[in-house]
C-alpha atoms as a PDB file:
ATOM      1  CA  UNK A   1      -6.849 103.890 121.670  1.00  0.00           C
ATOM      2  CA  UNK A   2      -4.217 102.495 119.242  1.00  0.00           C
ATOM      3  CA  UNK A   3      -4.404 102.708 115.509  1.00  0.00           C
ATOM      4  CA  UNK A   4      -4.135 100.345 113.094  1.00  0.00           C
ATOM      5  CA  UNK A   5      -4.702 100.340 109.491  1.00  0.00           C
ATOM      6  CA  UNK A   6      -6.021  97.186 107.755  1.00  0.00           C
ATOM      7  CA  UNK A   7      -5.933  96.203 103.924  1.00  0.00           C
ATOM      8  CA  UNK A   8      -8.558  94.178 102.489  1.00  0.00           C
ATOM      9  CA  UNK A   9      -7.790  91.920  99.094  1.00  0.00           C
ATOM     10  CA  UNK A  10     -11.879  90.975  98.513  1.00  0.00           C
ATOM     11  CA  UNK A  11     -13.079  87.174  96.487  1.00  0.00           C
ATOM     12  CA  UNK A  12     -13.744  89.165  92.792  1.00  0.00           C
ATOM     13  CA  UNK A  13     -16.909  90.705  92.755  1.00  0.00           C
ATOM     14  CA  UNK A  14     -16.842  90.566  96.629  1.00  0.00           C
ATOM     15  CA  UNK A  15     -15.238  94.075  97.279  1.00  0.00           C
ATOM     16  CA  UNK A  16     -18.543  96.511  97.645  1.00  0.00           C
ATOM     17  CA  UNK A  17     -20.162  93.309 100.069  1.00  0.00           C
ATOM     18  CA  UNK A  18     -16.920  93.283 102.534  1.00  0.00           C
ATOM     19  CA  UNK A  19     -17.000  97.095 102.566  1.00  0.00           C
ATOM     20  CA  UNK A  20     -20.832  97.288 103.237  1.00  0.00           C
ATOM     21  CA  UNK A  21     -20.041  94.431 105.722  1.00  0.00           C
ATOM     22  CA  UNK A  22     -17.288  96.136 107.422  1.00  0.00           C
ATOM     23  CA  UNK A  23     -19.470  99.151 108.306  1.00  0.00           C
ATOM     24  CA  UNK A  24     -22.645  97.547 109.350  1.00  0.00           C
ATOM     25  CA  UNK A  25     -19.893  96.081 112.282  1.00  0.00           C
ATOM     26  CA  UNK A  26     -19.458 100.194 113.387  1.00  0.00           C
ATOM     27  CA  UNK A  27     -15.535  99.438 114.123  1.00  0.00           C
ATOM     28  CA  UNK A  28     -13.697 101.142 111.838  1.00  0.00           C
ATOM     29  CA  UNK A  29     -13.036 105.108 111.629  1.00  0.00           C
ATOM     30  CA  UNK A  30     -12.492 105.251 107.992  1.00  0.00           C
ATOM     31  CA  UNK A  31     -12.879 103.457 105.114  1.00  0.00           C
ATOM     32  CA  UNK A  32     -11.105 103.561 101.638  1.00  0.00           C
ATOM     33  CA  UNK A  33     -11.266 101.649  98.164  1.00  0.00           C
ATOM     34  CA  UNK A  34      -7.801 101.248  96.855  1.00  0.00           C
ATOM     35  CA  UNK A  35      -5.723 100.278  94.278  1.00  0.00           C
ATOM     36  CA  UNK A  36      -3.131  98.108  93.828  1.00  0.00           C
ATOM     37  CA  UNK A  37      -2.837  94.757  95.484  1.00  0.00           C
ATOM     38  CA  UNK A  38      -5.653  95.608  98.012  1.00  0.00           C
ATOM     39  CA  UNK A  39      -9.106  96.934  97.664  1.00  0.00           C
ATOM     40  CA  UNK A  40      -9.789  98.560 100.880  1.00  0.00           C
ATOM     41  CA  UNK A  41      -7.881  99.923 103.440  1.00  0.00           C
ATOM     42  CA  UNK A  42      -9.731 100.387 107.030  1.00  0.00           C
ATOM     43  CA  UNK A  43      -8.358 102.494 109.656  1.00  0.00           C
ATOM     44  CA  UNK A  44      -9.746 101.017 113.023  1.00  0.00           C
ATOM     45  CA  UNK A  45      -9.046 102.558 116.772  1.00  0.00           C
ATOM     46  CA  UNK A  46      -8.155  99.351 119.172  1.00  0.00           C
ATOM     47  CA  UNK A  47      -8.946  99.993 122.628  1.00  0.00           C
ATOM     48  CA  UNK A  48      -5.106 100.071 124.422  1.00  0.00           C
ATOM     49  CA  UNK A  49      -6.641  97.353 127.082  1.00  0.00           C
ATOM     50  CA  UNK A  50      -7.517  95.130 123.985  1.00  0.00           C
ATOM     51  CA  UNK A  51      -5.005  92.423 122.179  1.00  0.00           C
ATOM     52  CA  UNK A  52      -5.225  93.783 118.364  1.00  0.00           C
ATOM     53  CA  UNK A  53      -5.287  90.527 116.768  1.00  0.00           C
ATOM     54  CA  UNK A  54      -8.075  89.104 118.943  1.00  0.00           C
ATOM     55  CA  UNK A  55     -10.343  92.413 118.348  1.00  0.00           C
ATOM     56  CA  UNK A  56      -9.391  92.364 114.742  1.00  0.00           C
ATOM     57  CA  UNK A  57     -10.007  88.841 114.499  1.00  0.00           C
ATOM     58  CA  UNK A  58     -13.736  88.963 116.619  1.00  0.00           C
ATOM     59  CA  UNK A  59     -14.877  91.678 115.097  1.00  0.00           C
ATOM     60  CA  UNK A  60     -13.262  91.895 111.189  1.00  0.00           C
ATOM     61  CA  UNK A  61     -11.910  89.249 109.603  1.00  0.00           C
ATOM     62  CA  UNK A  62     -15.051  86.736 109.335  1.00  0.00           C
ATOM     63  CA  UNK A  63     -16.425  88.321 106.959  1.00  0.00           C
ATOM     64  CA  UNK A  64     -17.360  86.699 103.976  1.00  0.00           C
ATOM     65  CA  UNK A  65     -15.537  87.376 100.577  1.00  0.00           C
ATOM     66  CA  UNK A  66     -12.149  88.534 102.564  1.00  0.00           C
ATOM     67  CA  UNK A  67      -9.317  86.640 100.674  1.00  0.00           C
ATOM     68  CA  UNK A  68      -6.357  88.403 102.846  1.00  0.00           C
ATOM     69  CA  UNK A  69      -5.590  90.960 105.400  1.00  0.00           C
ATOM     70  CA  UNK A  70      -2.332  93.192 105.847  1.00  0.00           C
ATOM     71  CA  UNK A  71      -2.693  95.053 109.278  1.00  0.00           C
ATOM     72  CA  UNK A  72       0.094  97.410 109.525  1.00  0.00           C
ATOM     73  CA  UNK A  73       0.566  99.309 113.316  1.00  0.00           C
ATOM     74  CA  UNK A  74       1.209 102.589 114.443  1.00  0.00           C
ATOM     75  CA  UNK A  75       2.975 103.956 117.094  1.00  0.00           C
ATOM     76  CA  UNK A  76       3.610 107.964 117.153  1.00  0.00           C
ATOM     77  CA  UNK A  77       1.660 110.594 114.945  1.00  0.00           C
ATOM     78  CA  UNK A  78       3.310 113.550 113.087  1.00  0.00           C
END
């Protein structure tokens, strides 16, 4: 599995429906309300076989109320 972290910006108002949202889809590990310039951060396991766009894309980011995504990837943990 790779990891990838993912940063939500929500519509206004939007933020506790995309984070209700994002769970009911079961693909994320953890899930955090932030502050800042985002209001969620997501970490999600891609399977290594999988293209992490197209999984991130299918299974995240047509959700409703999502105004932008930063996906940042990982490569070696401490």
């Amino acid at each position: 599995m790779r990891c990838v972290f993912v940063q939500f910006r929500c519509m206004p108002g939007k933020t506790y429906e995309v984070a209700d949202a994002i769970y009911d889809r079961e693909v994320v590990s953890e899930l955090y309300s932030t502050s800042g310039d985002f209001d969620l951060i997501a970490k999600v396991y891609v399977p290594v076989d999988q293209d992490v766009g197209r999984f991130l894309s299918e299974n995240l980011f047509d959700i409703p109320g999502i105004q932008r995504t930063l996906t940042t990837m990982t490569f070696k943990a401490f």
